[in-house]
N, C-alpha and C. Protein backbone atom coordinates (compact mmCIF):
# COMPACT_ATOMS: atom_id res chain seq x y z
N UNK A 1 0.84 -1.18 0.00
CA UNK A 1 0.00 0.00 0.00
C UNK A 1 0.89 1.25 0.00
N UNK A 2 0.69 2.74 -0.70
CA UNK A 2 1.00 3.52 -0.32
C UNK A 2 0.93 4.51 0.43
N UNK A 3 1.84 5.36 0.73
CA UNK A 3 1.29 5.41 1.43
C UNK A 3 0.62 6.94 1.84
N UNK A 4 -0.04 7.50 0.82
CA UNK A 4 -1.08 8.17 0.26
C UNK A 4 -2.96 7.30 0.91
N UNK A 5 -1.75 5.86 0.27
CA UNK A 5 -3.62 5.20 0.28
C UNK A 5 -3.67 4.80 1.81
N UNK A 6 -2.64 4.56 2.60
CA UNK A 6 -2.64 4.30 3.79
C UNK A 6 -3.37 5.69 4.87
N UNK A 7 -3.12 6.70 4.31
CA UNK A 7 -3.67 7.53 4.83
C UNK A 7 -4.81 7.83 4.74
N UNK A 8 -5.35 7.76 3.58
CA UNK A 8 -6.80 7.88 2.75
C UNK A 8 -8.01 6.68 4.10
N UNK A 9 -7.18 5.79 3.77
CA UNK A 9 -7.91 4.30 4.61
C UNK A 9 -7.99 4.71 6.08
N UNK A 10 -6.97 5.44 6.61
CA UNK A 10 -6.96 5.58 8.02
C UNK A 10 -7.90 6.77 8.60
N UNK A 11 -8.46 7.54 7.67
CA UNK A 11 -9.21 8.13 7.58
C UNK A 11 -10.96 8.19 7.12
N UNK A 12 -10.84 6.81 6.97
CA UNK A 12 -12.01 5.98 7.07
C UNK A 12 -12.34 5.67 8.36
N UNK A 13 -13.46 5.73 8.87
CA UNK A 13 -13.69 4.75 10.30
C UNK A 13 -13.73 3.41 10.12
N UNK A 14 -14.01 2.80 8.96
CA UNK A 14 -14.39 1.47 8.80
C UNK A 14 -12.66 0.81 8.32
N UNK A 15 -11.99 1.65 8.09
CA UNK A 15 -10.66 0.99 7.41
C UNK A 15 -9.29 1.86 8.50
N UNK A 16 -9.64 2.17 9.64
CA UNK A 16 -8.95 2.80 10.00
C UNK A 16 -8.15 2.31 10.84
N UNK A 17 -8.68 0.99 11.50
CA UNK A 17 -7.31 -0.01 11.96
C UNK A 17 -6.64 -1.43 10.68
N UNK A 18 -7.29 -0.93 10.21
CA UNK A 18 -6.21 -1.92 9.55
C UNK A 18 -5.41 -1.32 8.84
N UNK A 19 -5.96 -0.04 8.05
CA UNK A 19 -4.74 1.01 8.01
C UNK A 19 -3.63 1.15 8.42
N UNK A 20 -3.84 1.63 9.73
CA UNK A 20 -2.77 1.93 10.63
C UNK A 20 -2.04 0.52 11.40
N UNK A 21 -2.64 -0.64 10.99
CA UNK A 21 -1.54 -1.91 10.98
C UNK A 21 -0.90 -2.18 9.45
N UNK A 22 -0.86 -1.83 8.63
CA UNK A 22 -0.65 -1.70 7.51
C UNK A 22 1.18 -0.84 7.85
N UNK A 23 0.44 0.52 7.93
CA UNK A 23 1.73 1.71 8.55
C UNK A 23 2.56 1.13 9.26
N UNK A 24 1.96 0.56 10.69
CA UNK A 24 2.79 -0.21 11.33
C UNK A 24 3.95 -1.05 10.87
N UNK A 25 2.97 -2.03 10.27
CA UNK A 25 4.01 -3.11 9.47
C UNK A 25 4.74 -2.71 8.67
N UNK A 26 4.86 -1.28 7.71
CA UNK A 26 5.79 -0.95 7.02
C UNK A 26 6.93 -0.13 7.64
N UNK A 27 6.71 0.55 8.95
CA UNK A 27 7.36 1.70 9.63
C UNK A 27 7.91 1.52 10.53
N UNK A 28 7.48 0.30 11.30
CA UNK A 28 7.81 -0.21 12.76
C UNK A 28 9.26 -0.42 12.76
N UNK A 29 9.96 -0.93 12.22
CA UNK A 29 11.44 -1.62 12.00
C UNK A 29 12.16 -0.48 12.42
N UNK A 30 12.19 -0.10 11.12
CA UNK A 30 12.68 1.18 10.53
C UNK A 30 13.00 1.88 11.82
N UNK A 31 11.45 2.28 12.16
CA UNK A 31 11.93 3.92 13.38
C UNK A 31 12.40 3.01 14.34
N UNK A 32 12.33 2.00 14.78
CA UNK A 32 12.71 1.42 15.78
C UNK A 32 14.02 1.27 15.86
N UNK A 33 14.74 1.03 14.47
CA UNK A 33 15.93 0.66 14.42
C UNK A 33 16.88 2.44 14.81
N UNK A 34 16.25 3.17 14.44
CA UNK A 34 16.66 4.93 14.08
C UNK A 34 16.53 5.54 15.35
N UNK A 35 15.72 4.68 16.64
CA UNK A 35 15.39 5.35 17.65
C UNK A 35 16.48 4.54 18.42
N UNK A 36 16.70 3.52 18.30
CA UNK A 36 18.02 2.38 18.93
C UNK A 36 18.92 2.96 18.78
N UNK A 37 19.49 3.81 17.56
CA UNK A 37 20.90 4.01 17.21
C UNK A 37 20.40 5.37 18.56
N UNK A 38 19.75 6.11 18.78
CA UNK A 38 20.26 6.74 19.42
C UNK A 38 19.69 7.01 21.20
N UNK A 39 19.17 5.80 21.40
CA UNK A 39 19.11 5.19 22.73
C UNK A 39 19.77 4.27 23.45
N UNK A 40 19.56 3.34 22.49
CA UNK A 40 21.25 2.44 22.94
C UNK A 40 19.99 0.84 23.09
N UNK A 41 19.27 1.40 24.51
CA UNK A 41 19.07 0.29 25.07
C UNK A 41 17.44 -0.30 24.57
N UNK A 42 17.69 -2.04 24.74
CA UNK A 42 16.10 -1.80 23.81
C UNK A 42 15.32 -1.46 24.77
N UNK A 43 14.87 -1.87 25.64
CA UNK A 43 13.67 -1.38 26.63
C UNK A 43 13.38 -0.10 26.83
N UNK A 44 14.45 0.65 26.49
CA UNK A 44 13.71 2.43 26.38
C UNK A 44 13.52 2.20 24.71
N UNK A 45 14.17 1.47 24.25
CA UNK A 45 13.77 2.01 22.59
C UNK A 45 12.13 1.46 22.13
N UNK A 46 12.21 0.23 22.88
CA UNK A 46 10.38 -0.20 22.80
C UNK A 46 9.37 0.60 23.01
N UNK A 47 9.78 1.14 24.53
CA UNK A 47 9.05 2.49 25.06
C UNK A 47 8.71 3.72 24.10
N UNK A 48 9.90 3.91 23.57
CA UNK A 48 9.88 5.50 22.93
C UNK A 48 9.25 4.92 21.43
N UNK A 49 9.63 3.78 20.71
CA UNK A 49 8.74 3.54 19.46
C UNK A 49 6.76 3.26 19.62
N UNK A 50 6.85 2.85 20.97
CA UNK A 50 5.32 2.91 21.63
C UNK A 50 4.80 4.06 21.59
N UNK A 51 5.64 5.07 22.45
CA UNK A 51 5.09 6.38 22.26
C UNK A 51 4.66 7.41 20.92
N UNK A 52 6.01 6.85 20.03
CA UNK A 52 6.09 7.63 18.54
C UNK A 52 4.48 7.24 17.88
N UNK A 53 4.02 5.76 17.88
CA UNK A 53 3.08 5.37 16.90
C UNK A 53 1.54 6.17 18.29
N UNK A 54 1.66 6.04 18.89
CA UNK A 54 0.83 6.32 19.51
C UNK A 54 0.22 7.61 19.47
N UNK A 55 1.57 8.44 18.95
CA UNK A 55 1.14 10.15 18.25
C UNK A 55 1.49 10.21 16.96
N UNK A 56 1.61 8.91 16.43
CA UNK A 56 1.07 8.88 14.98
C UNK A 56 -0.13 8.79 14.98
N UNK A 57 -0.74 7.68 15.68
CA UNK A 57 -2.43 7.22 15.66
C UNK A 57 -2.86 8.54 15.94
N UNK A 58 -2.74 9.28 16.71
CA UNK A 58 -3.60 10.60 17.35
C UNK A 58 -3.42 11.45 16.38
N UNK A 59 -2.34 12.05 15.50
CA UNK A 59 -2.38 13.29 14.96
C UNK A 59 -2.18 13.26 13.18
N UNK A 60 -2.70 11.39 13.14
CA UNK A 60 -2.63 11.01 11.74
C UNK A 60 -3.48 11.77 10.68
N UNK A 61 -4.77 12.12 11.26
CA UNK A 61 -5.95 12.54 10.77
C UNK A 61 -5.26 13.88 10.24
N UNK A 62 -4.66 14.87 10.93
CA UNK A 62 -4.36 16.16 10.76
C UNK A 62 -3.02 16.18 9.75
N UNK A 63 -2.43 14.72 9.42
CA UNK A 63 -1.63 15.11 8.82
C UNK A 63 -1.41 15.71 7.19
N UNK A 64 -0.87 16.99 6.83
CA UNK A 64 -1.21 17.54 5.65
C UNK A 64 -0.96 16.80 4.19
N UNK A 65 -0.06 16.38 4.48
CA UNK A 65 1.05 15.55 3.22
C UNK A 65 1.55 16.46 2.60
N UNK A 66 2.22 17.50 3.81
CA UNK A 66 2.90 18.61 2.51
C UNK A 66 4.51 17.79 2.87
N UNK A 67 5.03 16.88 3.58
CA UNK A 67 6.20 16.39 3.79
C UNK A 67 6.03 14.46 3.40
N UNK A 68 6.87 13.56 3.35
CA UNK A 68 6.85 12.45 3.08
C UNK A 68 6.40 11.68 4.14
N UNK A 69 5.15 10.57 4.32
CA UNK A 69 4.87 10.38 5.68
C UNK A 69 5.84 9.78 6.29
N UNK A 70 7.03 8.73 5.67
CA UNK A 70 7.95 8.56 6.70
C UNK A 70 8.76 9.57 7.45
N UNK A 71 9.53 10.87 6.62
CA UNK A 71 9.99 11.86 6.75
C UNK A 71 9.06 12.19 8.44
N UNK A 72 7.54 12.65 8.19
CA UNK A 72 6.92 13.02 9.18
C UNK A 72 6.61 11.98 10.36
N UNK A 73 6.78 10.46 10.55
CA UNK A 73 7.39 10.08 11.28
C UNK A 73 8.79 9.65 11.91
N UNK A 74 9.62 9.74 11.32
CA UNK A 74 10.97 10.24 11.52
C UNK A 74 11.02 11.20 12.45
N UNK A 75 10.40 12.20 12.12
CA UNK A 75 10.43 13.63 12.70
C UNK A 75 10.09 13.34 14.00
N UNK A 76 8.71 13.06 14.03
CA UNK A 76 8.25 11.96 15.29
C UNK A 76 9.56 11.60 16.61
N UNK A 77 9.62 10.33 15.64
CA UNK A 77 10.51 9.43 16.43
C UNK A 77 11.91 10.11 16.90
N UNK A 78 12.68 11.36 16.24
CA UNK A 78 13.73 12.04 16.01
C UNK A 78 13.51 12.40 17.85
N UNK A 79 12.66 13.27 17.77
CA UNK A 79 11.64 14.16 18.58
C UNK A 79 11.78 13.33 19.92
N UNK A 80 11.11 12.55 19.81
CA UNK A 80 10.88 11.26 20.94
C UNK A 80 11.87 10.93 22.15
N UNK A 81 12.64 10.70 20.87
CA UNK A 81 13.74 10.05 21.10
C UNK A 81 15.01 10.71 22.42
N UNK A 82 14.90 11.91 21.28
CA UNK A 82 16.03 13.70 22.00
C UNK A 82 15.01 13.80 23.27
N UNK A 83 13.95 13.84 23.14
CA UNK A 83 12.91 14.15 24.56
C UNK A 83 13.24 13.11 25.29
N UNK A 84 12.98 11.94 25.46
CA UNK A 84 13.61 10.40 26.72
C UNK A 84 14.94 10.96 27.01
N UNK A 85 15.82 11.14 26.19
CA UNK A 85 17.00 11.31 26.86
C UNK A 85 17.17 12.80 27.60
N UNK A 86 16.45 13.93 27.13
CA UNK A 86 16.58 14.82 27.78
C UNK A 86 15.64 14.41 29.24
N UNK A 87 15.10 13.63 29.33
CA UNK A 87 13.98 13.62 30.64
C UNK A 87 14.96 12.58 31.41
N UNK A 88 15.63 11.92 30.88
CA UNK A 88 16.84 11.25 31.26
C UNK A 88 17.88 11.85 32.28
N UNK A 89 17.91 12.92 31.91
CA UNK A 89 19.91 13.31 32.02
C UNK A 89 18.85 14.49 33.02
N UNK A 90 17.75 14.87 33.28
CA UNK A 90 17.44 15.93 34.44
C UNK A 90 16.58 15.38 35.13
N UNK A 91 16.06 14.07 35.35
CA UNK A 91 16.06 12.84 36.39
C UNK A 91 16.90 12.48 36.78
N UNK A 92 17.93 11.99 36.39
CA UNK A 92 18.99 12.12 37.22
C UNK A 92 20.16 12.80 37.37
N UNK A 93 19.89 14.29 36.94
CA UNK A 93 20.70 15.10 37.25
C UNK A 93 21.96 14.89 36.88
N UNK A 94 21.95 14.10 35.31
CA UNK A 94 23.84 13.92 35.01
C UNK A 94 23.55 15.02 34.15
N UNK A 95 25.26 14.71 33.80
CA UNK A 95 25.78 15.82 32.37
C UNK A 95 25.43 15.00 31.55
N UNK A 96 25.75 15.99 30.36
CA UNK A 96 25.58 14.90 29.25
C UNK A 96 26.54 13.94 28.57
N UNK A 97 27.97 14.08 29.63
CA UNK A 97 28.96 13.48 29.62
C UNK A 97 28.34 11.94 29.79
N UNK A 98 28.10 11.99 31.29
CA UNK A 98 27.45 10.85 32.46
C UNK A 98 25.84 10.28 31.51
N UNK A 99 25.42 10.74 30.30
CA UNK A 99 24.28 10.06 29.72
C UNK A 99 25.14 9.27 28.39
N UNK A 100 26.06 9.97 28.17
CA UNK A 100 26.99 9.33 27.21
C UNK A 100 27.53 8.03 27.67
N UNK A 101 27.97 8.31 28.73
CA UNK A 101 28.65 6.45 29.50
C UNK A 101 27.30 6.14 29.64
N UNK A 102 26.89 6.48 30.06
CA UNK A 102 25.47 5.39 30.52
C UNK A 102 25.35 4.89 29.37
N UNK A 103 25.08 5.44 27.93
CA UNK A 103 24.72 4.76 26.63
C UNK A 103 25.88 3.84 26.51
N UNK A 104 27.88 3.94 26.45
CA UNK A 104 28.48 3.24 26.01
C UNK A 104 27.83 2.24 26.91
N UNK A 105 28.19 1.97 28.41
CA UNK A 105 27.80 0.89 29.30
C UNK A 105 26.68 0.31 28.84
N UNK A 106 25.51 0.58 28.41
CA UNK A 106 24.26 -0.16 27.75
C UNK A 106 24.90 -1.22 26.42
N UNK A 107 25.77 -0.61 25.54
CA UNK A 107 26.34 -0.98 24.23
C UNK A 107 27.09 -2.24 24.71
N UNK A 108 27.28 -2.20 25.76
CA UNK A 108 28.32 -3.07 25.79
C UNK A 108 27.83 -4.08 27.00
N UNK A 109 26.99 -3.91 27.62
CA UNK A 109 26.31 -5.20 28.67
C UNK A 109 25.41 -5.49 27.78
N UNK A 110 24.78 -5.30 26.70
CA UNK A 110 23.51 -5.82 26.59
C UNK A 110 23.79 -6.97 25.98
N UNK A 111 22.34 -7.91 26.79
CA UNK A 111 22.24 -8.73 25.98
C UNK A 111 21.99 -8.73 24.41
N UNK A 112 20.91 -7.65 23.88
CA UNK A 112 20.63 -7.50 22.95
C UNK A 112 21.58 -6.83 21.62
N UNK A 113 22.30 -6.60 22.07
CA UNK A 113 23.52 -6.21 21.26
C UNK A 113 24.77 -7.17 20.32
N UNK A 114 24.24 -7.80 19.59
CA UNK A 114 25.27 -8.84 19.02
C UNK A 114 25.78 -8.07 17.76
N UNK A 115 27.18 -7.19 18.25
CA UNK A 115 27.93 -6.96 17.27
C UNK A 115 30.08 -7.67 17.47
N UNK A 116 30.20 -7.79 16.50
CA UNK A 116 31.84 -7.73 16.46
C UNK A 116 32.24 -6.48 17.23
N UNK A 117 34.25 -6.59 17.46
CA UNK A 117 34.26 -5.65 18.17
C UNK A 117 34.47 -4.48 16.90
N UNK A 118 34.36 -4.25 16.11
CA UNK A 118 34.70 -2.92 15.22
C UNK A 118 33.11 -2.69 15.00
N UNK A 119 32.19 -3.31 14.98
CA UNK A 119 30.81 -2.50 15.20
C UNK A 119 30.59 -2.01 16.48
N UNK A 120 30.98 -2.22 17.74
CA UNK A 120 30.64 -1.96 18.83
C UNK A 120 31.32 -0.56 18.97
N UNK A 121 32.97 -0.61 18.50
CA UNK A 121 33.66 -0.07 18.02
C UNK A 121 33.20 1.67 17.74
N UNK A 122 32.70 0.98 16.47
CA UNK A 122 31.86 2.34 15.16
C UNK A 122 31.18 2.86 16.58
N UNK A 123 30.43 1.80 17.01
CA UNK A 123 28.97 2.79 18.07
C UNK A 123 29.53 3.22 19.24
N UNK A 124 30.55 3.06 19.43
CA UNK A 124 31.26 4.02 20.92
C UNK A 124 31.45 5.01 20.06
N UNK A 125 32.09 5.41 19.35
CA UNK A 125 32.77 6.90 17.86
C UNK A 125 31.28 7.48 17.89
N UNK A 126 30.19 7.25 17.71
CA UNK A 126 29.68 7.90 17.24
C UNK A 126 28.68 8.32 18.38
N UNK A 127 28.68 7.51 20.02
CA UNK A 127 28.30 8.32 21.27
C UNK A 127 29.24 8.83 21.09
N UNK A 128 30.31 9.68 20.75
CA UNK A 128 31.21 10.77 21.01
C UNK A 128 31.02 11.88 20.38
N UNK A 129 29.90 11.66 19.59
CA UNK A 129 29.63 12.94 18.28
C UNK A 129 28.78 13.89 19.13
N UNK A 130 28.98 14.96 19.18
CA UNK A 130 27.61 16.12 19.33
C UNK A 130 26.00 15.48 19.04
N UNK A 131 25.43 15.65 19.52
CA UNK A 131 24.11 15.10 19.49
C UNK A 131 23.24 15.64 17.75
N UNK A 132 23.01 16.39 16.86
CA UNK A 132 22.93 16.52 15.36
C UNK A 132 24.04 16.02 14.62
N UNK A 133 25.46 15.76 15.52
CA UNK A 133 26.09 15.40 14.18
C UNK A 133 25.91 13.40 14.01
N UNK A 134 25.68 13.39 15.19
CA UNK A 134 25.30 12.05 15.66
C UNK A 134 23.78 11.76 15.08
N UNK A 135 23.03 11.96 15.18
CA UNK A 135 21.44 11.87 14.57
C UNK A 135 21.90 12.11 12.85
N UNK A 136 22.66 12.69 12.15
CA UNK A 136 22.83 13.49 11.06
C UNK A 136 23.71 12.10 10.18
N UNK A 137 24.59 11.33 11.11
CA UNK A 137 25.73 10.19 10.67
C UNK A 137 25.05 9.05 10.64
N UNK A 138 23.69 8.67 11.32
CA UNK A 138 23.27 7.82 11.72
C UNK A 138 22.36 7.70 11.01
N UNK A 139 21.57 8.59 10.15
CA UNK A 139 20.41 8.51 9.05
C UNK A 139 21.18 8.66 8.00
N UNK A 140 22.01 9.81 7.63
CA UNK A 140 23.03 9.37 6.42
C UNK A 140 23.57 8.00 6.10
N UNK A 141 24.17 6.99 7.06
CA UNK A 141 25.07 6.47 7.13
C UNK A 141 24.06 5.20 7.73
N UNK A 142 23.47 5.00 7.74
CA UNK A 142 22.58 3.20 8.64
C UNK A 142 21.34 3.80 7.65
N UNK A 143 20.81 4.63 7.30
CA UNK A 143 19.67 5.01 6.87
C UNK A 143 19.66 5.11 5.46
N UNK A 144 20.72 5.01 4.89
CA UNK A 144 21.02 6.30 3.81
C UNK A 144 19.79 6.86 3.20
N UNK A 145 19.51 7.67 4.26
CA UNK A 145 18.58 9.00 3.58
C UNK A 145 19.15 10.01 2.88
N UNK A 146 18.15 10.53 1.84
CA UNK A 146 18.92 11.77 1.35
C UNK A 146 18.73 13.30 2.27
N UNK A 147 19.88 14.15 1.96
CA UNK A 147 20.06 15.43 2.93
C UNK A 147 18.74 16.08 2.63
N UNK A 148 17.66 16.07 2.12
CA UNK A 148 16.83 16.57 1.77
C UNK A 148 15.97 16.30 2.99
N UNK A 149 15.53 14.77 2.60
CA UNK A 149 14.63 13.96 3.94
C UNK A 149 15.47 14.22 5.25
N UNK A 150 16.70 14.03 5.33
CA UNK A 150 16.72 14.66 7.01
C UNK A 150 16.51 16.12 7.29
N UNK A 151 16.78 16.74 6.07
CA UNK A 151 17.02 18.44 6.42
C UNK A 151 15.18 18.30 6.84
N UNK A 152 14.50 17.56 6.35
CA UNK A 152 12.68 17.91 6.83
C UNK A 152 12.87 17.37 7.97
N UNK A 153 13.25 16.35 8.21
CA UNK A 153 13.04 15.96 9.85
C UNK A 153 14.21 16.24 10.74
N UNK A 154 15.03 17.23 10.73
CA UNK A 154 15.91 17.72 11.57
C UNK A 154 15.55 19.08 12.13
N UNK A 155 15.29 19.92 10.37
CA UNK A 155 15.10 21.30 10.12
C UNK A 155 16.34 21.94 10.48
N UNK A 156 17.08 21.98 9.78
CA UNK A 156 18.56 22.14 9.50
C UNK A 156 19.41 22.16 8.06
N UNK A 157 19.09 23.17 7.22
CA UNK A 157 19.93 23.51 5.91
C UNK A 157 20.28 22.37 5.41
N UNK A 158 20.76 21.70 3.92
CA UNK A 158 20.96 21.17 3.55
C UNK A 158 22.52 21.04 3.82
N UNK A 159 23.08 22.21 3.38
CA UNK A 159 24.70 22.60 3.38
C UNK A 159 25.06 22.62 5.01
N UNK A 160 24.33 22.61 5.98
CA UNK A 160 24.81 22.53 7.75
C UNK A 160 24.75 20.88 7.54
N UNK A 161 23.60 20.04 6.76
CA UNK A 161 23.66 18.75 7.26
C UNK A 161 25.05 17.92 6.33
N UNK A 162 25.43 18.68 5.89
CA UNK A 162 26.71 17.71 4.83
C UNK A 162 28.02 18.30 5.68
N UNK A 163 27.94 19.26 5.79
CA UNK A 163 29.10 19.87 7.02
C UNK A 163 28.68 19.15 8.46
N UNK A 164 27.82 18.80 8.80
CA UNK A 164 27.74 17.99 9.76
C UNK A 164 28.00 16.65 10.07
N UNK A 165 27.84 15.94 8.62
CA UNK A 165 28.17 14.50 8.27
C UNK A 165 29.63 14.59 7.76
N UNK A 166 30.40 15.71 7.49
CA UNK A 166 31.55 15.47 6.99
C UNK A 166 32.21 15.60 8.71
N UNK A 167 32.38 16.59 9.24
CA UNK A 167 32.71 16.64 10.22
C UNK A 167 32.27 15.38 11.36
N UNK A 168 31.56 14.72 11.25
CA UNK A 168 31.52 13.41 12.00
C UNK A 168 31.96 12.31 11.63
N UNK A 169 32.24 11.99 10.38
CA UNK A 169 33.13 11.18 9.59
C UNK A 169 34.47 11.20 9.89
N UNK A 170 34.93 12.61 10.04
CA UNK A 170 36.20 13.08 10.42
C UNK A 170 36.57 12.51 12.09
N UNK A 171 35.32 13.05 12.84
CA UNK A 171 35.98 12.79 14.12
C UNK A 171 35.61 10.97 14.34
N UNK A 172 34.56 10.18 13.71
CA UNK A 172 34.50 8.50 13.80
C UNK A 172 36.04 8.31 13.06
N UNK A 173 36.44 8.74 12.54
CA UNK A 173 37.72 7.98 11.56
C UNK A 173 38.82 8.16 12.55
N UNK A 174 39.00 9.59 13.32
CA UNK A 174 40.12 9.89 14.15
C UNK A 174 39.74 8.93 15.69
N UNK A 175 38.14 8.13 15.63
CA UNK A 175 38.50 7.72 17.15
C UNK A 175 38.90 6.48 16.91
N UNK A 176 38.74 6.11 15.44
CA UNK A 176 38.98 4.33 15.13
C UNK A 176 40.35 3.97 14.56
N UNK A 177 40.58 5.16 14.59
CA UNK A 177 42.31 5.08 14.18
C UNK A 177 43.07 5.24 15.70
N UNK A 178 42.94 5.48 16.42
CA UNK A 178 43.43 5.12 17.90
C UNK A 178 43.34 3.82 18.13
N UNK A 179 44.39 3.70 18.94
CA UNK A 179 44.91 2.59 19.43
C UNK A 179 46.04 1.97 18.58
């Protein structure tokens, strides 16, 4: 289905959950996987992809289609995501140093984490990035979206998001060349 018609349907009363299991089944992965890269752990990432569809379902009706509907859940989940961790780090009163270890330490106890060590690697480099250049490396680069679709769900210039991905390339290459 597209997803034009997914919207059309969800805007039916009579077609409006299966619609939106339709969305689901095409979207679920995806943001889930996009909300992981920058939570770390799955049990908040379950949480926060719960929350994302949950204000998809609510504010689906209103949505215009002047942006791409993944784009506009992206945006969503982007959103979500930066919000848990900010409600994070002033619950318990860390820096954002002390939310950074907390994420490597997640990367690296979890059960759910089955990578080699040069993927685990990559994902310590890139908790070291500034928080946009990190969201910016992580949809470029695991996503490959184009600078267009993130510049809608960042809202950030085209030419800031390629200077942002170059400059994080730069500093992942300088932390994996250590040692």
């Amino acid at each position: 289905m597209e997803d034009h018609q997914i919207i059309e349907a969800f805007k039916q009363p009579a077609s409006k959950n299966k619609a939106f299991g339709v969305l689901l089944e095409k979207y679920q992965q995806r943001i889930y996987w996009h909300v992981r890269k920058i939570i770390i752990d799955h049990d908040d990432t379950d949480d926060v992809v719960q929350d994302v569809f949950i204000k998809v379902f609510k504010n689906l009706d209103g949505f215009r289609e002047a942006s791409q509907l993944y784009t506009w859940i992206y945006r969503i989940a982007t959103n979500e995501a930066l919000t848990f961790l900010k409600k994070r780090q002033r619950k318990q009163a860390w820096s954002i140093d002390d939310v950074g270890y907390d994420l490597e330490n997640k990367l690296t106890s979890s059960s759910y984490i089955d990578g080699d060590e040069i993927q685990i690697k990559l994902q310590k480099a890139i908790l070291t990035l500034p928080e946009k250049q990190k969201l910016v490396f992580n949809m470029k680069y695991f996503d490959d979206m184009k600078y267009e679709d993130i510049s809608k769900i960042i809202g950030t210039s085209v030419g800031g998001l390629k200077a942002n991905y170059h400059l994080a390339v730069k500093k992942i290459e300088e932390y994996l060349s250590q040692d």
